[in-house]
C-alpha atoms as a PDB file:
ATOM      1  CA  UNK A   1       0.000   0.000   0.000  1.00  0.00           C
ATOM      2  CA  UNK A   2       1.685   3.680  -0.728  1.00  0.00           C
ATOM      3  CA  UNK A   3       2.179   6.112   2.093  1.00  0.00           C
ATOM      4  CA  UNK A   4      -0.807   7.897   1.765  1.00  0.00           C
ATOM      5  CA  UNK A   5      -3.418   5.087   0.974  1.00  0.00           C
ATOM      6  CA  UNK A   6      -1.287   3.448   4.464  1.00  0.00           C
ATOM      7  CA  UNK A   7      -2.151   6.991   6.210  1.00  0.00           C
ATOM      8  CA  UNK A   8      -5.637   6.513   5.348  1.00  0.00           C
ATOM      9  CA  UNK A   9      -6.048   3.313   6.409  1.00  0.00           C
ATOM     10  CA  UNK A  10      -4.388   4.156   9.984  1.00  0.00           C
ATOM     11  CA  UNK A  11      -6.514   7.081  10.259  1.00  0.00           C
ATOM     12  CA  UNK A  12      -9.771   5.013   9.858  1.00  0.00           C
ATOM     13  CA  UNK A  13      -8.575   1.710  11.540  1.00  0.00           C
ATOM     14  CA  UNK A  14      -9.307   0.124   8.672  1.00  0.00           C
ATOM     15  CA  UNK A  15      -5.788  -0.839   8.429  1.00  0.00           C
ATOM     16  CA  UNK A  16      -6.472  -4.498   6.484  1.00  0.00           C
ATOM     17  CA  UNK A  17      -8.653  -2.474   3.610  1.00  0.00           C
ATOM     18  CA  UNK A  18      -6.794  -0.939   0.846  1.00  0.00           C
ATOM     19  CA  UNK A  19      -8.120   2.553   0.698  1.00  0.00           C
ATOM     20  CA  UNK A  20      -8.441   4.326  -2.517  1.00  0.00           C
ATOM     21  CA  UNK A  21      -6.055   7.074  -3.516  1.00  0.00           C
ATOM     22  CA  UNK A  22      -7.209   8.598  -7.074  1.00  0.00           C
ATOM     23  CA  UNK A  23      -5.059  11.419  -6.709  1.00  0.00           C
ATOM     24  CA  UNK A  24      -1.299  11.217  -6.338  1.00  0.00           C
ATOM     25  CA  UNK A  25       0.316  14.285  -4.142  1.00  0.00           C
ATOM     26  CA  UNK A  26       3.818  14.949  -4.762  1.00  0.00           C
ATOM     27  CA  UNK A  27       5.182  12.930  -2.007  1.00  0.00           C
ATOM     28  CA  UNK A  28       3.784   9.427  -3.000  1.00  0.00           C
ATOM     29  CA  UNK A  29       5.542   9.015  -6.372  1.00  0.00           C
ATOM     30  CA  UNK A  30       9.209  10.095  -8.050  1.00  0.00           C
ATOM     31  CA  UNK A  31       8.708  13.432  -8.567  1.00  0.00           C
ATOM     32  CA  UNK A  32      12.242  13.988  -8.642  1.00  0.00           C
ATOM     33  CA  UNK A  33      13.101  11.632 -11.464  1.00  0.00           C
ATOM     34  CA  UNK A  34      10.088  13.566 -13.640  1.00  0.00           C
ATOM     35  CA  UNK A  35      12.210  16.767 -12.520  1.00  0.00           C
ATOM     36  CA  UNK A  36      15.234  15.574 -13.930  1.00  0.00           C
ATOM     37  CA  UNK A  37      13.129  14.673 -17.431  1.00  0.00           C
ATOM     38  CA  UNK A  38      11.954  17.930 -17.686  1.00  0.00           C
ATOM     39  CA  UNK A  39      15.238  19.482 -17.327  1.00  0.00           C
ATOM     40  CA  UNK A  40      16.666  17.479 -19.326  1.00  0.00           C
ATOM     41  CA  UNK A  41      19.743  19.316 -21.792  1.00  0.00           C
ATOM     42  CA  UNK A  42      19.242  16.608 -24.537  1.00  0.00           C
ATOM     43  CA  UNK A  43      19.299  18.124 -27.973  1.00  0.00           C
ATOM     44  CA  UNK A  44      16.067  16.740 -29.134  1.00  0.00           C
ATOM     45  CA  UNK A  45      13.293  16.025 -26.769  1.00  0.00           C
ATOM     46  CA  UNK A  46      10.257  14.277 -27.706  1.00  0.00           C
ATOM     47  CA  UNK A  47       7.503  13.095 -26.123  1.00  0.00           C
ATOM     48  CA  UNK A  48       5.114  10.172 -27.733  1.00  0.00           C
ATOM     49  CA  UNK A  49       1.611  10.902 -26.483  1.00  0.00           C
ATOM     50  CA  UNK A  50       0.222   7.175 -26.904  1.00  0.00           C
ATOM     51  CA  UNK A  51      -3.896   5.713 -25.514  1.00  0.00           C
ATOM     52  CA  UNK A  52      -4.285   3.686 -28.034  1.00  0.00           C
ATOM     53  CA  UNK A  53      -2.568   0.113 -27.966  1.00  0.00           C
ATOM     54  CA  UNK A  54      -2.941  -0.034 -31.901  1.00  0.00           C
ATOM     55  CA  UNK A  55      -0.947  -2.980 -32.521  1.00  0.00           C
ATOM     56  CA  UNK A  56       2.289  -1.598 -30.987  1.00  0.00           C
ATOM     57  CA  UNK A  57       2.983   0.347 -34.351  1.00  0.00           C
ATOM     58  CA  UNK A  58       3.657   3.676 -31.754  1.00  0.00           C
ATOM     59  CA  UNK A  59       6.730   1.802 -30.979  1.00  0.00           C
ATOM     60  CA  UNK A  60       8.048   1.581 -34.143  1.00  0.00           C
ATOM     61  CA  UNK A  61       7.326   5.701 -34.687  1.00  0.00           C
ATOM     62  CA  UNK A  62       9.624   5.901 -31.912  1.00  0.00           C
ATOM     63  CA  UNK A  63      12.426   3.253 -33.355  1.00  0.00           C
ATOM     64  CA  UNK A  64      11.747   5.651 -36.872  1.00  0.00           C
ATOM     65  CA  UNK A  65      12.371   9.189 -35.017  1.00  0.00           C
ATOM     66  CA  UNK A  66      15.520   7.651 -32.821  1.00  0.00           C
ATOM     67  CA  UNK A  67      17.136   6.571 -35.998  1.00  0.00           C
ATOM     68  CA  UNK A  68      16.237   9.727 -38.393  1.00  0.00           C
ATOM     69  CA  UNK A  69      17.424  12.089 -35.257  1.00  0.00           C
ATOM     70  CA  UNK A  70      20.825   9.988 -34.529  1.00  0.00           C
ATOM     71  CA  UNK A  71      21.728   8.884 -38.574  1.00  0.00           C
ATOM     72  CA  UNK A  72      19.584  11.374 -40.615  1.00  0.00           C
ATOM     73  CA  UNK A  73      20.414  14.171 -38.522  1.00  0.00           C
ATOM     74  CA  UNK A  74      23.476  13.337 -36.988  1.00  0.00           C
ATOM     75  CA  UNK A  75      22.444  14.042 -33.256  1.00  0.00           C
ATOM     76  CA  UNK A  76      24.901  11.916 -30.917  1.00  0.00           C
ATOM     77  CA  UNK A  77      22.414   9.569 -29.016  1.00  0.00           C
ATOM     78  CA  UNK A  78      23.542  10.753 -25.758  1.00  0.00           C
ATOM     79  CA  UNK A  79      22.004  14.356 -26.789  1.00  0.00           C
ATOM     80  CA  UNK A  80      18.582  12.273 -27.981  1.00  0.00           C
ATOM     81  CA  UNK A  81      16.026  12.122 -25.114  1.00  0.00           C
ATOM     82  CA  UNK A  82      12.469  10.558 -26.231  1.00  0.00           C
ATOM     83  CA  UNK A  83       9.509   9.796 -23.580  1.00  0.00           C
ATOM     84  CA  UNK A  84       6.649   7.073 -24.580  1.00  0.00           C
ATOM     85  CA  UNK A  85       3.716   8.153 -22.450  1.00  0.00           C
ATOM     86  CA  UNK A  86       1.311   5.688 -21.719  1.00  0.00           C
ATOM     87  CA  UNK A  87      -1.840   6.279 -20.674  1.00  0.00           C
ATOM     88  CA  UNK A  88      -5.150   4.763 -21.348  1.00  0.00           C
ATOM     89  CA  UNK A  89      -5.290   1.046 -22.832  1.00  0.00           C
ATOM     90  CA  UNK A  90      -1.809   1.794 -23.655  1.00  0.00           C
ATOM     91  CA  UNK A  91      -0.921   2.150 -20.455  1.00  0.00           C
ATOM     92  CA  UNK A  92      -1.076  -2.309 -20.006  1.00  0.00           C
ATOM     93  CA  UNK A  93       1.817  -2.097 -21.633  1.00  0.00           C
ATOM     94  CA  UNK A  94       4.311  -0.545 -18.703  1.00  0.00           C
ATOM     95  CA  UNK A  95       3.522  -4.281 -16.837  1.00  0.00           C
ATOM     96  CA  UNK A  96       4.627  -7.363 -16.875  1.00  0.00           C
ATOM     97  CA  UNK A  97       3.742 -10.680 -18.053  1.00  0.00           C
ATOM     98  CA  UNK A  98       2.239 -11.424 -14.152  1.00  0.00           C
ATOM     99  CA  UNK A  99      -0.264  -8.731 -15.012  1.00  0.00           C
ATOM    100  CA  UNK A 100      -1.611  -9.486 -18.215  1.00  0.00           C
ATOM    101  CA  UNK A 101      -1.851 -13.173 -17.348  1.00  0.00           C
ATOM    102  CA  UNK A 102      -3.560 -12.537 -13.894  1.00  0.00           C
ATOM    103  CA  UNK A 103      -5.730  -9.978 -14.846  1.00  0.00           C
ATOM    104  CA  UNK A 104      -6.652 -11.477 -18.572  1.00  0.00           C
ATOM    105  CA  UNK A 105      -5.219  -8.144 -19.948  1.00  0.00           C
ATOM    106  CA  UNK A 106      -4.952  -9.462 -23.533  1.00  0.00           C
ATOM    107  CA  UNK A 107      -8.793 -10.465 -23.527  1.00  0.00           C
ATOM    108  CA  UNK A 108      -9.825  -6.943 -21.806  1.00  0.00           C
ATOM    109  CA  UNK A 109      -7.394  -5.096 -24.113  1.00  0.00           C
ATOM    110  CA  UNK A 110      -8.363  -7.364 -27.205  1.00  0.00           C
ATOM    111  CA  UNK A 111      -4.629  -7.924 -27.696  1.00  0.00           C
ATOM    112  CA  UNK A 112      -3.692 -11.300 -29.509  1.00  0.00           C
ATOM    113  CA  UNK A 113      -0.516 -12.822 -28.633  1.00  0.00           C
ATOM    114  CA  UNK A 114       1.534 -13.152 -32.067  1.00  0.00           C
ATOM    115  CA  UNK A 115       2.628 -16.654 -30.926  1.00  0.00           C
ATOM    116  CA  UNK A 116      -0.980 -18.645 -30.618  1.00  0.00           C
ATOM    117  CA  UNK A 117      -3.355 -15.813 -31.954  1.00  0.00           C
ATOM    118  CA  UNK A 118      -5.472 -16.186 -29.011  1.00  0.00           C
ATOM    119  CA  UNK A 119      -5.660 -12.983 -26.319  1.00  0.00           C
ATOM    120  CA  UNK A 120      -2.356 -12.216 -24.778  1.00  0.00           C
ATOM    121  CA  UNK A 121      -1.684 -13.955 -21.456  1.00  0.00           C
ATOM    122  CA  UNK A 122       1.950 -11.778 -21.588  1.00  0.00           C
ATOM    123  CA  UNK A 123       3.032  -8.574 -22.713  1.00  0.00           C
ATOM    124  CA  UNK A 124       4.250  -9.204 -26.294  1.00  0.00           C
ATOM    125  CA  UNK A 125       5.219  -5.662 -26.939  1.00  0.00           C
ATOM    126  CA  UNK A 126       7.890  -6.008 -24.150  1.00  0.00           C
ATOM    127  CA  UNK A 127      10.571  -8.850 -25.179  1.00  0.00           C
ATOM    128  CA  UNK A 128      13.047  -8.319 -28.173  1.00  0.00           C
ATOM    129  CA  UNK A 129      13.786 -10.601 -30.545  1.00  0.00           C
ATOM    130  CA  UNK A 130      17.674 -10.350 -29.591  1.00  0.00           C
ATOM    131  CA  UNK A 131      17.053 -12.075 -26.173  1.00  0.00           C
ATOM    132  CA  UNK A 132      17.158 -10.586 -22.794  1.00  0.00           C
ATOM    133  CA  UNK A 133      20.531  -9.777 -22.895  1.00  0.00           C
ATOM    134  CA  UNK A 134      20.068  -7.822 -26.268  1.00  0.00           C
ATOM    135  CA  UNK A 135      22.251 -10.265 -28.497  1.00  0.00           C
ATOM    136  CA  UNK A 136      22.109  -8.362 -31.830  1.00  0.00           C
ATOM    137  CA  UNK A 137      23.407  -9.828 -35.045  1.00  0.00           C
ATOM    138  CA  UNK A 138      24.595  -7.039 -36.889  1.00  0.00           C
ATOM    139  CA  UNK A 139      25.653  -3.377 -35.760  1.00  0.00           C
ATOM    140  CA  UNK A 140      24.441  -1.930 -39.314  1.00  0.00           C
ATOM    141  CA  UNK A 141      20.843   0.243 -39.351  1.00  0.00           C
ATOM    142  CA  UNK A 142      19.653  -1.120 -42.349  1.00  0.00           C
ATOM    143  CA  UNK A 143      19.994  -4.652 -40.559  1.00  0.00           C
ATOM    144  CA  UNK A 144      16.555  -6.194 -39.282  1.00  0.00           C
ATOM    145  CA  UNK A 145      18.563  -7.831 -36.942  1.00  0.00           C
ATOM    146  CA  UNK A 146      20.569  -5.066 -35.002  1.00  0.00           C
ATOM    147  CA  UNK A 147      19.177  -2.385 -31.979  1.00  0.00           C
ATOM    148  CA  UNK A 148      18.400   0.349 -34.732  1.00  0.00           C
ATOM    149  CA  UNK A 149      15.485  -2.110 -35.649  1.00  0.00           C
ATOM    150  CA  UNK A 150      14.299  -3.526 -32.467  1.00  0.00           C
ATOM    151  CA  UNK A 151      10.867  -1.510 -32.110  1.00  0.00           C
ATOM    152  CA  UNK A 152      10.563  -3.644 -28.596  1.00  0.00           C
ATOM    153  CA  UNK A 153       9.836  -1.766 -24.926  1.00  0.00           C
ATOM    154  CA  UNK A 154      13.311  -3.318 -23.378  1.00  0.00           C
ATOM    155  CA  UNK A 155      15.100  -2.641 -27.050  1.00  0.00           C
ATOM    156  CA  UNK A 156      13.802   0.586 -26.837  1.00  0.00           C
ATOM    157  CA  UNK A 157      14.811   1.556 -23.005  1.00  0.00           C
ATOM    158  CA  UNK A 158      18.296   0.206 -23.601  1.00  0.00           C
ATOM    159  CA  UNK A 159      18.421   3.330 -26.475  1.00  0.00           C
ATOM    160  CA  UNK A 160      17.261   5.723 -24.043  1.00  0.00           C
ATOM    161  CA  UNK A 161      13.669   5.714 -24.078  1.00  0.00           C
ATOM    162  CA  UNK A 162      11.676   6.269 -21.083  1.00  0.00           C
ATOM    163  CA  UNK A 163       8.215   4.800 -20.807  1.00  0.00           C
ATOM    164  CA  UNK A 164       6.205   6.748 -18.513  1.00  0.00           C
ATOM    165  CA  UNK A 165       2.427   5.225 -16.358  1.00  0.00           C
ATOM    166  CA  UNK A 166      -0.409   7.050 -15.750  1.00  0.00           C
ATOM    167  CA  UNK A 167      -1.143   6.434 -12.001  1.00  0.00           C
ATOM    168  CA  UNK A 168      -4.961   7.468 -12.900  1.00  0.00           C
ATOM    169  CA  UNK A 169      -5.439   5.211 -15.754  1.00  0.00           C
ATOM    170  CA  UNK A 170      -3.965   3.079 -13.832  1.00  0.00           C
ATOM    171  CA  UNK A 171      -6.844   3.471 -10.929  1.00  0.00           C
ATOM    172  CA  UNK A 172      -9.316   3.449 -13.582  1.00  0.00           C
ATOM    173  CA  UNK A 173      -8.313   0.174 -15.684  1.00  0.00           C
ATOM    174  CA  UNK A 174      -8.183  -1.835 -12.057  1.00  0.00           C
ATOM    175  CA  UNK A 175     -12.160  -0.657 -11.147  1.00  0.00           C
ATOM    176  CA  UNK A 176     -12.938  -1.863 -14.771  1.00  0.00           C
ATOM    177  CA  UNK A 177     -11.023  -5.261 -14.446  1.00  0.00           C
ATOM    178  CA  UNK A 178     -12.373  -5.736 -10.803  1.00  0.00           C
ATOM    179  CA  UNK A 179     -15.905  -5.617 -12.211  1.00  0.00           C
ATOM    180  CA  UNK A 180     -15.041  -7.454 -15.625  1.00  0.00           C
ATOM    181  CA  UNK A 181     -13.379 -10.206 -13.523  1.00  0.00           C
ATOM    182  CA  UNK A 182     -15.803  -9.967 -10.514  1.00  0.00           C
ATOM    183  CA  UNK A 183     -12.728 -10.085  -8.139  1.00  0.00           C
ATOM    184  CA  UNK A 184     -13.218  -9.535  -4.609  1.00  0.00           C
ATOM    185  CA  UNK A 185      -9.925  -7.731  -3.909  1.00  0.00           C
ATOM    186  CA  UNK A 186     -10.660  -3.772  -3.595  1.00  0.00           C
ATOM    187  CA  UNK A 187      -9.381  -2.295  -6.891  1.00  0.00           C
ATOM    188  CA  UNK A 188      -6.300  -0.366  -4.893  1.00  0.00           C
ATOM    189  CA  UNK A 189      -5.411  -3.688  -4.147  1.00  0.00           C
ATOM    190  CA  UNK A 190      -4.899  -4.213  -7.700  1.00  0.00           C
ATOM    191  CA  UNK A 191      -3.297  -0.615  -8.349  1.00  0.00           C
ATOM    192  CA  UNK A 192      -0.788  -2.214  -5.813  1.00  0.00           C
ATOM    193  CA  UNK A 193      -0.455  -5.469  -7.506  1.00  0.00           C
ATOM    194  CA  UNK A 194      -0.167  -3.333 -11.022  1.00  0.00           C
ATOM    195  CA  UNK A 195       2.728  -0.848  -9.108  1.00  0.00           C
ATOM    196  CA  UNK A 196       4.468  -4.249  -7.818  1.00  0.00           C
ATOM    197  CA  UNK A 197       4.931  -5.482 -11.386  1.00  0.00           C
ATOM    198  CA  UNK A 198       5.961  -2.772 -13.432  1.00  0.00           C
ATOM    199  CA  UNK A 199       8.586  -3.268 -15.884  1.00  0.00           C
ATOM    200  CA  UNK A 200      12.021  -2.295 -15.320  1.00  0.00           C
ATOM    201  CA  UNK A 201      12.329   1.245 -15.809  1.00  0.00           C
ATOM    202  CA  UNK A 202       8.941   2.553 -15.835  1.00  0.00           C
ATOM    203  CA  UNK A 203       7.721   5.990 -13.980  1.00  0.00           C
ATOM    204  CA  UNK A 204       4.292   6.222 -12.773  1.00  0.00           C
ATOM    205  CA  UNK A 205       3.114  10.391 -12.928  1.00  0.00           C
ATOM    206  CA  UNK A 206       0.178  11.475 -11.232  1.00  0.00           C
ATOM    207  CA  UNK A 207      -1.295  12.384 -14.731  1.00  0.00           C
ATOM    208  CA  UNK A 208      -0.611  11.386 -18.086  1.00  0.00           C
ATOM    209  CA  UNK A 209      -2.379  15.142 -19.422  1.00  0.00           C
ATOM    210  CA  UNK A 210      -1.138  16.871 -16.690  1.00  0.00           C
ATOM    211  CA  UNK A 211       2.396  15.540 -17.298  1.00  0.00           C
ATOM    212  CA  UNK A 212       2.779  16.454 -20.751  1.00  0.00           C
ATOM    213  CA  UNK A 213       1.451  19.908 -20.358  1.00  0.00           C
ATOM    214  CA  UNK A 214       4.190  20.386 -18.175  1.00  0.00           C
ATOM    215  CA  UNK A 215       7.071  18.284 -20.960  1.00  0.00           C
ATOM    216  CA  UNK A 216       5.680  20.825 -23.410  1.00  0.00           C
ATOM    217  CA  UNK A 217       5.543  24.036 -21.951  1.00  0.00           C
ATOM    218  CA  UNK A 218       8.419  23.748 -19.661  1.00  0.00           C
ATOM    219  CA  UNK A 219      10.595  20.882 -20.423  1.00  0.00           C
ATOM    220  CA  UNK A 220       9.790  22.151 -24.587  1.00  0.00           C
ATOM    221  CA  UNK A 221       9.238  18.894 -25.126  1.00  0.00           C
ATOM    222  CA  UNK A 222       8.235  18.387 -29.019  1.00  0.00           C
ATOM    223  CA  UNK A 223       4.908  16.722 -28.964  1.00  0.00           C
ATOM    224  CA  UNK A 224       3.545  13.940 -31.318  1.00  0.00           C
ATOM    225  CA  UNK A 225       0.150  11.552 -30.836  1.00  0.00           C
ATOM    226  CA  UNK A 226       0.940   8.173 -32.635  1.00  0.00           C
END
């Protein structure tokens, strides 16, 4: 349970109930590492406004722009700093296979797993196809088979790219599962489960909108929906 939801539950004695906390206040999450984003002194900044799952193909947007920036352009890749933000259905894809099979995510998010065409019991946006050590065949670009290709979530974050939750999607998508699934665990319960299981990486905001608002206006964040 996070601090607050904790202070909650002391406050009403209902200390085995997992009380609801919609709203995040800047205490209960990593503001600081969102601080450091928006300062950020990367050449190009970009920020991927993504809801829609859509097949993953926002992932590969973000493979194209990291290439044309780094080759086309010629901006080192330590000066390139790009931001997927999640929110929505899109969101589901900041966890981990635990989620999705526990909480039928494929079937609620009518995501087929590529492997068996039946809804996904993992995340298949997550692995890459070079292993979990990242095992790439070639170095070239134009290779399918090296890191400038790899349009997966880990091939992605080892480039630079940081995938950012929306803690309010997130409460959302747990009431809707708790009454798709007719679980009798309290949906914060779930938001915890969700929070435990988060991929490597990942920063939960407060708010998706609210976040970006900020990315644009003071980190001058370019913006793009995909």
């Amino acid at each position: 349970m996070g601090h607050a939801a904790a202070g909650l539950a002391a406050l009403s004695g209902a200390s085995t109930v997992a009380e609801a906390q919609l709203v995040y206040r800047h205490s209960d999450w990593k503001a600081p590492e969102f601080d450091r984003l928006l300062k950020s002194p990367a050449q190009a900044r970009q920020v991927f406004d993504v809801s829609a799952i859509g097949g993953g193909k926002f992932l590969n947007n973000i493979k194209n722009s990291l290439n044309g920036l780094h080759f086309g352009f010629s901006i080192p890749a330590a000066q390139i700093q790009v931001l997927a933000a999640l929110h929505g259905p899109a969101n589901m894809l900041n966890f981990s296979d635990a989620v999705w099979k526990k909480y039928k995510i494929g079937e609620w998010a009518k995501v087929k797993d590529p492997a068996t065409g039946q809804p996904a019991l993992r995340n298949p946006f997550n692995p890459s196809p070079a292993g979990r050590e990242l095992h790439y065949a070639s170095q070239n670009p134009n290779d399918e088979n090296s890191a400038f290709q790899d349009a997966s979530i880990q091939g992605l974050q080892a480039r630079g790219v940081k995938f950012l939750s929306c803690h309010t999607a997130m409460e959302e998508q747990a009431r809707a599962l708790v009454k798709k699934l007719k679980l009798s665990a309290p949906p914060e319960s779930v938001v915890e489960d969700m929070l435990d299981h988060a991929l490597p990486g990942v920063l939960v905001v407060p708010s998706m909108v609210a976040s970006i608002a900020l990315l644009q206006g003071q980190g001058r964040y370019t913006y793009i929906t995909v």
